[in-house]
Protein backbone atom coordinates (compact mmCIF):
# COMPACT_ATOMS: atom_id res chain seq x y z
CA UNK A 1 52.26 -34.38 -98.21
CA UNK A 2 54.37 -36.75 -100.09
CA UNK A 3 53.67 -39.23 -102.67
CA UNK A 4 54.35 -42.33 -102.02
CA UNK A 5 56.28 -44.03 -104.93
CA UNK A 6 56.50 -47.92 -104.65
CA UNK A 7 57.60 -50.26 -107.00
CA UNK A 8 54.16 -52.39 -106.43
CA UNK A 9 52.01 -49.05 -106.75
CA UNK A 10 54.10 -47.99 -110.16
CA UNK A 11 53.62 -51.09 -111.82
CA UNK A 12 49.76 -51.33 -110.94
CA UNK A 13 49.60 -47.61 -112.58
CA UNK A 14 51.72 -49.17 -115.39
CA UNK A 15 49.40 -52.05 -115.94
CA UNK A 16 46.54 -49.68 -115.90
CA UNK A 17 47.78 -46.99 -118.59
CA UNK A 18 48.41 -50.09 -120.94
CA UNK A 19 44.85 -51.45 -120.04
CA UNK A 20 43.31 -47.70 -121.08
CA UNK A 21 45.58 -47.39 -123.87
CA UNK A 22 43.77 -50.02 -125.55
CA UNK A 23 42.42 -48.87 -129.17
CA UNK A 24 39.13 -47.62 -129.23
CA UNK A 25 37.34 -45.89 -132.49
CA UNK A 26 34.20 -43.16 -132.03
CA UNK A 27 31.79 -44.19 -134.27
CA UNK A 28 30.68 -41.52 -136.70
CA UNK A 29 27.16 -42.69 -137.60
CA UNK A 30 26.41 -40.18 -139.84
CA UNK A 31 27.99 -36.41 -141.16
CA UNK A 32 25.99 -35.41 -137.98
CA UNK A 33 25.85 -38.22 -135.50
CA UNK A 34 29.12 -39.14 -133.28
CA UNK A 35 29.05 -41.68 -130.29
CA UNK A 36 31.53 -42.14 -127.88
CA UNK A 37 32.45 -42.35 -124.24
CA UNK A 38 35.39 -42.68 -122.52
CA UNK A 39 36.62 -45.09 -119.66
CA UNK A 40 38.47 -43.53 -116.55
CA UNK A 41 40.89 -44.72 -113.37
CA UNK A 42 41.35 -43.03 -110.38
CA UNK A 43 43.67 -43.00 -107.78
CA UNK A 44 43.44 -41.80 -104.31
CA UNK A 45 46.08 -41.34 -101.44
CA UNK A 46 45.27 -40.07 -97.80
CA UNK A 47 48.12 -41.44 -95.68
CA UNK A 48 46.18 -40.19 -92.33
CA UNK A 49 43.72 -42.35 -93.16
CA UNK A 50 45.86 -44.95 -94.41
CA UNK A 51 43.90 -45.10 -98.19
CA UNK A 52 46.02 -45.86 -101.04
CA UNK A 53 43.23 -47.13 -103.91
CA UNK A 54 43.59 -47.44 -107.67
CA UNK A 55 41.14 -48.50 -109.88
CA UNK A 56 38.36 -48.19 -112.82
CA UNK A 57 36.27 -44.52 -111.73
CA UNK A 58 34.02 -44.30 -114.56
CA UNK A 59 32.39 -45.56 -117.83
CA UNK A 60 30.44 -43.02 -119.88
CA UNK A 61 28.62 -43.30 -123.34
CA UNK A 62 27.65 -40.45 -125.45
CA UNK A 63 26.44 -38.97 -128.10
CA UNK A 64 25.99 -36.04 -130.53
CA UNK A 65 23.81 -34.43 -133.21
CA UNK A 66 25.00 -31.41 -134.56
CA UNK A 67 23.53 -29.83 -137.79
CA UNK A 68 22.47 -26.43 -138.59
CA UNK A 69 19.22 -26.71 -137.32
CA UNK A 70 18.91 -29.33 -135.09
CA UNK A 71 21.79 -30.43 -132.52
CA UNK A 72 21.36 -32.46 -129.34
CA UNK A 73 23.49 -34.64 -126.26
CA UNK A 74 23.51 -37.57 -124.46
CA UNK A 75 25.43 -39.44 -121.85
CA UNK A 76 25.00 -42.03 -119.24
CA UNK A 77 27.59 -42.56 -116.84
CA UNK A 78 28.48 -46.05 -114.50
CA UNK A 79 30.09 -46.83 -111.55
CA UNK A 80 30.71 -49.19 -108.79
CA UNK A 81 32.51 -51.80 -107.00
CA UNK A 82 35.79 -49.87 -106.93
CA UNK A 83 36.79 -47.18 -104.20
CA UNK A 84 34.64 -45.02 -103.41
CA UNK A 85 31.86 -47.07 -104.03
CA UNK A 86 33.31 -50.63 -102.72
CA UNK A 87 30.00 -51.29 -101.11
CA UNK A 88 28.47 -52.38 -104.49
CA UNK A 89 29.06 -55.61 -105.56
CA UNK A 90 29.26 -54.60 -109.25
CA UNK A 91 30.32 -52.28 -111.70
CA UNK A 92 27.12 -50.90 -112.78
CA UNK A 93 25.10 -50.76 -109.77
CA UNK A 94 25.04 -47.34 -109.76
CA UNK A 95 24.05 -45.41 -113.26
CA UNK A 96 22.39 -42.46 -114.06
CA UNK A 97 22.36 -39.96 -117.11
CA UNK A 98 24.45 -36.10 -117.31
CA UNK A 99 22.42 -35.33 -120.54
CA UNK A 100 20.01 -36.03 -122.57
CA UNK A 101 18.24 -32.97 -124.90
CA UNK A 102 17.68 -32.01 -128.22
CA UNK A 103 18.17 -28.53 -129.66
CA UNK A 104 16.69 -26.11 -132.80
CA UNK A 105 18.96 -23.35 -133.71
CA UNK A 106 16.89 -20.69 -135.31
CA UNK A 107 20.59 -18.85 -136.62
CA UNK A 108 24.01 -19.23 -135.73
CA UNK A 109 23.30 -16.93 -132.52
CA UNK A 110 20.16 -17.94 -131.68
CA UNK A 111 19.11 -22.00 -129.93
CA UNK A 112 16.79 -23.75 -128.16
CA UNK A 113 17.29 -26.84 -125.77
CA UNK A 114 15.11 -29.34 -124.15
CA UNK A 115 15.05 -32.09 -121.97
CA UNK A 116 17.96 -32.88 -119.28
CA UNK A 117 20.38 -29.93 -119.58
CA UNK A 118 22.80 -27.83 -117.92
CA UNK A 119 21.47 -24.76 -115.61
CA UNK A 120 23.18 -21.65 -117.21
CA UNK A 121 23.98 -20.34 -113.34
CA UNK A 122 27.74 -18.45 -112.69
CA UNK A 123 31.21 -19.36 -114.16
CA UNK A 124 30.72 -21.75 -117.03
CA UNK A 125 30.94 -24.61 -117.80
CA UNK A 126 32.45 -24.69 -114.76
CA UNK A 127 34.23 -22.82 -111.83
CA UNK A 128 37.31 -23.07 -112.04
CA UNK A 129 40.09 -25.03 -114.00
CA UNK A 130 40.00 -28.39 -111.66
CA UNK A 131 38.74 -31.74 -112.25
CA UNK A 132 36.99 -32.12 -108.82
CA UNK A 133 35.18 -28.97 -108.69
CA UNK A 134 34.80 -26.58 -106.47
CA UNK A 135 32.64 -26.43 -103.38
CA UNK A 136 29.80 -24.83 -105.66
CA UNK A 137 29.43 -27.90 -106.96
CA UNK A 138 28.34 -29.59 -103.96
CA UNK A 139 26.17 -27.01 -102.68
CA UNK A 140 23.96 -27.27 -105.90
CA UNK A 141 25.31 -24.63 -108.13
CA UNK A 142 28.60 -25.97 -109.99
CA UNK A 143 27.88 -28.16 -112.87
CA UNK A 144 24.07 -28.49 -112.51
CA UNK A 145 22.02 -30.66 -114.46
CA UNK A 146 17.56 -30.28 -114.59
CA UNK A 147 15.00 -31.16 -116.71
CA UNK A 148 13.70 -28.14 -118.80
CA UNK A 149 14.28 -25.71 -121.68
CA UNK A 150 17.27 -23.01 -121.87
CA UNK A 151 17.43 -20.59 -124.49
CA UNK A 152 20.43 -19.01 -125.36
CA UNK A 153 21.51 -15.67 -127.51
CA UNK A 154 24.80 -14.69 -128.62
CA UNK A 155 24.48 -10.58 -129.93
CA UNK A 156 28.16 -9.16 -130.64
CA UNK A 157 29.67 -8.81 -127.31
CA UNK A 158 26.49 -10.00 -124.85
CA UNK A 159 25.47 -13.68 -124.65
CA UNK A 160 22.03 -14.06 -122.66
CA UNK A 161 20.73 -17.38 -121.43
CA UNK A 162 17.37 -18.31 -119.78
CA UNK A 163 16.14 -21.47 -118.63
CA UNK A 164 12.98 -22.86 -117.26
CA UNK A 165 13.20 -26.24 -115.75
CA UNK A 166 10.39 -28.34 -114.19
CA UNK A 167 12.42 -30.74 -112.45
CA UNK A 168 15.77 -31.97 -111.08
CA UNK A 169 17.91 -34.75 -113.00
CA UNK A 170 15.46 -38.52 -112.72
CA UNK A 171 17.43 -40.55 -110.27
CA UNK A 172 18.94 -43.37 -111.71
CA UNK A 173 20.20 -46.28 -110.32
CA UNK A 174 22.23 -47.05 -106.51
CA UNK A 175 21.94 -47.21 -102.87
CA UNK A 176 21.29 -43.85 -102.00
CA UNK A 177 18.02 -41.23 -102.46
CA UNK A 178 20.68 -38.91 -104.56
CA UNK A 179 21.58 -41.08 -107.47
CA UNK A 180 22.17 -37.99 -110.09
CA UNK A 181 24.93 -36.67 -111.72
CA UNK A 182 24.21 -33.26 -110.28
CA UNK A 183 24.07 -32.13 -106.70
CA UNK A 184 20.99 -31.35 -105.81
CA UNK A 185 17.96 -31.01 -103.82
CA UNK A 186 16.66 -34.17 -102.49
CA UNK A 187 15.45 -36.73 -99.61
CA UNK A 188 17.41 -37.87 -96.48
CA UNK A 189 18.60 -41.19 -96.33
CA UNK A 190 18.73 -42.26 -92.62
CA UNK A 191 21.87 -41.80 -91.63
CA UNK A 192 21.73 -38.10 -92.26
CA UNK A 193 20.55 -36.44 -89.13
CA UNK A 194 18.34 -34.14 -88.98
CA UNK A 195 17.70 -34.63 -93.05
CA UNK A 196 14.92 -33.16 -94.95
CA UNK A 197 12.58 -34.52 -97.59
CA UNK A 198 11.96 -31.55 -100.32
CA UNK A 199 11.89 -31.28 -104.08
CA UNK A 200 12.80 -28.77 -106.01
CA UNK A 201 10.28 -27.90 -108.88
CA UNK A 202 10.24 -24.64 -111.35
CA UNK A 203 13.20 -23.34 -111.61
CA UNK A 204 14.16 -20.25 -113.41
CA UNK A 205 17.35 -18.62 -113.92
CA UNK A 206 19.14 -16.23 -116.29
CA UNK A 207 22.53 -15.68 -116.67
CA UNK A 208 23.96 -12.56 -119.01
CA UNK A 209 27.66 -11.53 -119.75
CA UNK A 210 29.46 -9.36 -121.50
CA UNK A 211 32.99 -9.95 -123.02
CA UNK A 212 35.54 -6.86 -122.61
CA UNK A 213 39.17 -5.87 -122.91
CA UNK A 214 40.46 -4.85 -119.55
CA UNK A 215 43.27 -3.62 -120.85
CA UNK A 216 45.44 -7.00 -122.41
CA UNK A 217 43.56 -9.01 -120.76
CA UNK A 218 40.45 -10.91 -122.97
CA UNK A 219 37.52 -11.13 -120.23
CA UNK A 220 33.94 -11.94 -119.00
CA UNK A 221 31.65 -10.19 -116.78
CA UNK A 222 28.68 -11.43 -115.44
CA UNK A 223 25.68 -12.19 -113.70
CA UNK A 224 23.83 -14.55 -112.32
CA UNK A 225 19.77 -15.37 -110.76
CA UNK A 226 17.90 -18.49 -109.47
CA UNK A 227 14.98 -19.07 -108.11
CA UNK A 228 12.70 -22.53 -107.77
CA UNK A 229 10.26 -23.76 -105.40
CA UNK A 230 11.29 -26.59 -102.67
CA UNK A 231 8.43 -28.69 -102.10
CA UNK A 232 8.56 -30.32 -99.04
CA UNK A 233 7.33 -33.96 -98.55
CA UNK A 234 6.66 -34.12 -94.98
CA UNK A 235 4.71 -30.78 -94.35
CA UNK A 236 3.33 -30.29 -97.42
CA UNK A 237 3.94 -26.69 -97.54
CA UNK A 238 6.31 -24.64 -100.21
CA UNK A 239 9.70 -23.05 -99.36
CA UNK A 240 11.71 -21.23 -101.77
CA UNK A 241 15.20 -21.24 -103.29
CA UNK A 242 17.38 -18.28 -104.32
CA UNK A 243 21.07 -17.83 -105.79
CA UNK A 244 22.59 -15.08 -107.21
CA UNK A 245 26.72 -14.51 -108.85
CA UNK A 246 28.59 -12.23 -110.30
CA UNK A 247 31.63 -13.82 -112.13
CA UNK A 248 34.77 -12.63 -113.69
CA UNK A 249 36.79 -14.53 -116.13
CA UNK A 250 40.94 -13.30 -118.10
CA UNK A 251 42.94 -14.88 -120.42
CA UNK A 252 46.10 -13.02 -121.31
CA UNK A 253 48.11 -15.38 -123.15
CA UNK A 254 49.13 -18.33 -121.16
CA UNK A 255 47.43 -16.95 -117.94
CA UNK A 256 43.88 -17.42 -116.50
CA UNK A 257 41.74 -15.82 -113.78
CA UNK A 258 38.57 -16.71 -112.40
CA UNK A 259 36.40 -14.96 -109.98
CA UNK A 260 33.35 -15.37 -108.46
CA UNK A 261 30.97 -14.09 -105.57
CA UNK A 262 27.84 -16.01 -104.70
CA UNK A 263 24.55 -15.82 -102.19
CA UNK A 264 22.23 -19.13 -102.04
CA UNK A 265 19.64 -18.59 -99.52
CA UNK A 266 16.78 -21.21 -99.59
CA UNK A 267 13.85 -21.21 -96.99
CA UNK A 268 12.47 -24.66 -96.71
CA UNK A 269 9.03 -25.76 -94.73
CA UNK A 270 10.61 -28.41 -93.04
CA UNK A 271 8.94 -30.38 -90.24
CA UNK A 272 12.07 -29.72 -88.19
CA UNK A 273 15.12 -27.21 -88.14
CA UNK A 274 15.25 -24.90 -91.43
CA UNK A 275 19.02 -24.13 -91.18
CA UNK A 276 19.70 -27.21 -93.26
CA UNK A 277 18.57 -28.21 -96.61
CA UNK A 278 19.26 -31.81 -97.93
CA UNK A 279 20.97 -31.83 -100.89
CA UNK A 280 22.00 -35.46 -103.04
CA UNK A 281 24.09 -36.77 -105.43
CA UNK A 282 26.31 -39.58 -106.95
CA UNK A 283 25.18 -41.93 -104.32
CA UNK A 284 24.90 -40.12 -101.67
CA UNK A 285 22.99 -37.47 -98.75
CA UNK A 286 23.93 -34.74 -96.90
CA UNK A 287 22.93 -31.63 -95.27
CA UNK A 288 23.77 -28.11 -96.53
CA UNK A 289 23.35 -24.59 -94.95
CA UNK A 290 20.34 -22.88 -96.08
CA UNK A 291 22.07 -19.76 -96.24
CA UNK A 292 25.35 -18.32 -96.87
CA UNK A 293 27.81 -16.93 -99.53
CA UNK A 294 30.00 -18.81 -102.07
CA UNK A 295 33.42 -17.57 -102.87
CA UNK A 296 35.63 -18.83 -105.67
CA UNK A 297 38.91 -17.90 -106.98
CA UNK A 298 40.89 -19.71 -109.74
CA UNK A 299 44.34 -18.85 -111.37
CA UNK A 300 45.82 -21.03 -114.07
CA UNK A 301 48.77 -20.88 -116.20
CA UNK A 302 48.91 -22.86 -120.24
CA UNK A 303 52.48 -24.55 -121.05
CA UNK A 304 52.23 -24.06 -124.86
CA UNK A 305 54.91 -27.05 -125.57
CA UNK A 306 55.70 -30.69 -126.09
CA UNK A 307 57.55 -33.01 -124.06
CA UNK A 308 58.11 -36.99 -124.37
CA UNK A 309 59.01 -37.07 -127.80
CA UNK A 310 55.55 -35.32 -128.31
CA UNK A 311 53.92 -37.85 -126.03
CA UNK A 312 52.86 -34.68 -123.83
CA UNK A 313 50.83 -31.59 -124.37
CA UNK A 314 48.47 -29.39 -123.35
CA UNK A 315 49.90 -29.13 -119.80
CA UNK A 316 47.66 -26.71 -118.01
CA UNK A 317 48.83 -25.75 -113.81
CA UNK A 318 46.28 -24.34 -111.86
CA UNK A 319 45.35 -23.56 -107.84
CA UNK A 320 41.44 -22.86 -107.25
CA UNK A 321 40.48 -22.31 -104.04
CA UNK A 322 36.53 -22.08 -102.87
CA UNK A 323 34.61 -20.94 -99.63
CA UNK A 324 31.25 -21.45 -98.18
CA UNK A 325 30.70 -18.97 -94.94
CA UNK A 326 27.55 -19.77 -93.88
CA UNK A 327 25.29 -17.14 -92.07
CA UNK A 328 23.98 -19.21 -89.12
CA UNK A 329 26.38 -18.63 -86.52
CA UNK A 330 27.38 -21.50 -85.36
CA UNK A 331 28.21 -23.26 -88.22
CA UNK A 332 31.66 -23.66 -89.26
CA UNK A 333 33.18 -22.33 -92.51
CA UNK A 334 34.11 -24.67 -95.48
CA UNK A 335 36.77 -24.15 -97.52
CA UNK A 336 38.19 -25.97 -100.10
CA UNK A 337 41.71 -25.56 -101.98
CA UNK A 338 42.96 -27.69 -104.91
CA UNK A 339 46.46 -27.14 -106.18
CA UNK A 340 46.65 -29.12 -109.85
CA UNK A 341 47.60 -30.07 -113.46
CA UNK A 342 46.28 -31.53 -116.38
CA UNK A 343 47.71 -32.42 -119.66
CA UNK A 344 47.22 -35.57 -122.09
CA UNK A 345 49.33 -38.22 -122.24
CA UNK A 346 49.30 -39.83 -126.15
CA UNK A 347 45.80 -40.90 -126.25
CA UNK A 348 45.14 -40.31 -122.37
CA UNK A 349 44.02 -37.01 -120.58
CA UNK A 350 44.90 -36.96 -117.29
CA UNK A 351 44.65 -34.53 -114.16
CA UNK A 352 46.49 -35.02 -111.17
CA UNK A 353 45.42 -32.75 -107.60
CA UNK A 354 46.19 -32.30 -104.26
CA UNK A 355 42.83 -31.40 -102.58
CA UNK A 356 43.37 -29.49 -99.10
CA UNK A 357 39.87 -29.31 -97.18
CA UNK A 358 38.37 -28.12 -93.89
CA UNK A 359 34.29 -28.96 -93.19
CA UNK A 360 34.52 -30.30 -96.46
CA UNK A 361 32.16 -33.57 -97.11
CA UNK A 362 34.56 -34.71 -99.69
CA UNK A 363 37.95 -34.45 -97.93
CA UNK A 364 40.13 -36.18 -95.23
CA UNK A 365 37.18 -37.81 -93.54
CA UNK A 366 35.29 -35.26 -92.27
CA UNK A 367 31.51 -35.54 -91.75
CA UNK A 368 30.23 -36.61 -95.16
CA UNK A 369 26.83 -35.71 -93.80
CA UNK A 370 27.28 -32.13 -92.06
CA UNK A 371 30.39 -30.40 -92.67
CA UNK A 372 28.16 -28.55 -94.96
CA UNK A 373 25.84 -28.18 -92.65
CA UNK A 374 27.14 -27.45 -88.66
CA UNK A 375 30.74 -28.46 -90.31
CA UNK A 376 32.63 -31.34 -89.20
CA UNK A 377 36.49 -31.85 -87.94
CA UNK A 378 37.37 -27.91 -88.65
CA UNK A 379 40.24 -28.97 -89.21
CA UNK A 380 42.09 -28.67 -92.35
CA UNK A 381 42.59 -32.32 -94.22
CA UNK A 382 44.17 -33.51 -97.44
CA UNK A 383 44.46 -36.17 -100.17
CA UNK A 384 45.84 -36.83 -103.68
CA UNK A 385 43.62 -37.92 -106.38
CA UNK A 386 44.40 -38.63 -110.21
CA UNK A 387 42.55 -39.24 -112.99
CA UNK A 388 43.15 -40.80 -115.94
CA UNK A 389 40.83 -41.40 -118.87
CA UNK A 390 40.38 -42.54 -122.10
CA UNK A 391 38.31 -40.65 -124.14
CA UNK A 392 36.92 -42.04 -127.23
């Protein structure tokens, strides 16, 4: 696919760098306190479907307490009006939070956290080395967010972390019945067919790993378990969810490698089909498989040098590519491959990717409701996508 490189679309980018470029100061409250945020573009190109869209993505605030006892993070996140959510009339009209928990570290090694934190589940923090994520993310493992407590331990080589979490992310504010950062389980809205209404409560999941030389390589091993209950609206009855990974991660000096093998299988009580679970998220519902296996595999590569008269560093190249076979026979495969680089640009850190998809919800226009699910074109699609923030 090529880019397409007008004069019109170069000076909109132009007029947008300036616009992001302009100065912006985190506040440092206290020796411990920092807020910030960041504002992002994005720009997305599928010539097949004749898109070519550029304009404001995201606003975030944050903020963070670190001491050494107590540490703690927030952030809220807003979007709208721009592509892909042109359907809202305003910026803002869709919000919700990422974070939001406090901490107690007993010892250097040794914390606490509660409240609105990440699940400790796989690869972390995420798979792979891209900006979109990887299929796990959209099947509700990648880059979780739930309400709960997580402990974590750090002794010599072995870091162990265990989490308890009563509920899924609060939904925030939009359109949709998935209005969360996360992907995750939730209600149908009606133009998902044959959607489900569950809720997943109690979840529990450890994650231990183990760092290693394998010979010059620096690496990870680990593993992975999940299980919560889905409680199911419209039956009343109690399914169950299960995951389980085993992950790999290398560094040997500018090169990366990341590996990982997952199972979700979740058993719902659903008043119709149980092949399908509905999951939701940033303004939006769609079916998943209730069972099948995740596959991810990332390699990446570190340019350790300056160019632009210093304008440019920490260039980072990377291809990830992510599967989700699904056991039910008749549904289709969905894979996902992004090809990508990242680097910051004076003040700006941006990632540009070509995303190639097939039954993926995300890409070309297929199903955004079942490729999941059944699948949807089976054909392989693709786009470009940039982003571009400001990070402050």
């Amino acid at each position: 696919m090529s880019l397409p490189a007008s004069l019109r679309l170069k000076s909109t980018c132009a007029a947008l760098l300036c616009t992001l470029a302009a100065p912006a100061m985190a506040i440092q409250v206290t020796d411990n306190l920092d807020l910030g945020g960041a504002i992002r573009a994005r720009w997305d190109v599928d010539p097949d479907r004749d898109i070519q869209k550029f304009g404001l993505d995201t606003v975030f605030l944050s903020a963070q307490y670190t001491s050494d006892t107590w540490i703690g993070e927030a952030q809220y996140r807003f979007y709208g009006r721009s592509y892909p959510y042109q359907y809202t009339k305003d910026y803002g009209d869709i919000q919700f939070a990422k974070l939001a928990w406090v901490g107690y570290k007993f010892n250097p090694d040794q914390q606490v956290q509660v409240g609105l934190n990440q699940v400790p589940f796989g690869l972390a923090p995420l798979f792979g080395s891209t900006f979109y994520e990887t299929l796990g993310n959209v099947i509700g493992l990648e880059d979780v967010q739930q309400v709960g407590a997580k402990y974590i331990q750090q002794r010599g080589d072995w870091n162990l972390q265990a989490g308890y979490y009563l509920r899924p992310a609060w939904q925030g504010k939009g359109t949709s019945k998935g209005v969360t950062y996360s992907s995750g389980v939730s209600g149908a809205d009606s133009y998902v067919a044959d959607g489900s209404d569950n809720q997943e409560r109690n979840t529990v999941v450890v994650r231990v790993a183990k760092m290693l030389e394998l010979g010059s390589w620096q690496s990870e091993v680990g593993v992975s378990g999940l299980t919560s209950t889905l409680e199911n609206r419209d039956t009343g009855n109690d399914g169950r969810r299960n995951a389980v990974a085993v992950h790999y991660s290398g560094k040997q000096g500018p090169w990366g490698v990341q590996l990982q093998a997952a199972r979700q299988q979740m058993s719902p009580r659903n008043a119709g089909s149980s092949e399908v679970v509905t999951l939701g998220g940033y303004d939006g519902t769609y079916n998943v498989a209730s069972r099948g296996n995740l596959y991810v595999a990332d390699l990446s590569y570190d340019i350790d040098a300056k160019y632009l008269f210093g304008q440019i560093s920490g260039v980072k190249l990377y291809a990830n590519y992510s599967a989700f076979d699904k056991s039910a026979d008749a549904f289709k495969t969905s894979q996902r491959m992004i090809l990508g680089t990242s680097f910051s640009f004076n003040k700006l850190w941006i990632a540009t990717e070509w995303l190639i998809g097939k039954n993926d919800p995300y890409i070309g226009g297929s199903s955004y409701a079942q490729s999941l699910a059944a699948g949807g074109s089976n054909q392989w699609e693709n786009q470009l996508y940039m982003n571009v923030g400001y990070y402050f």
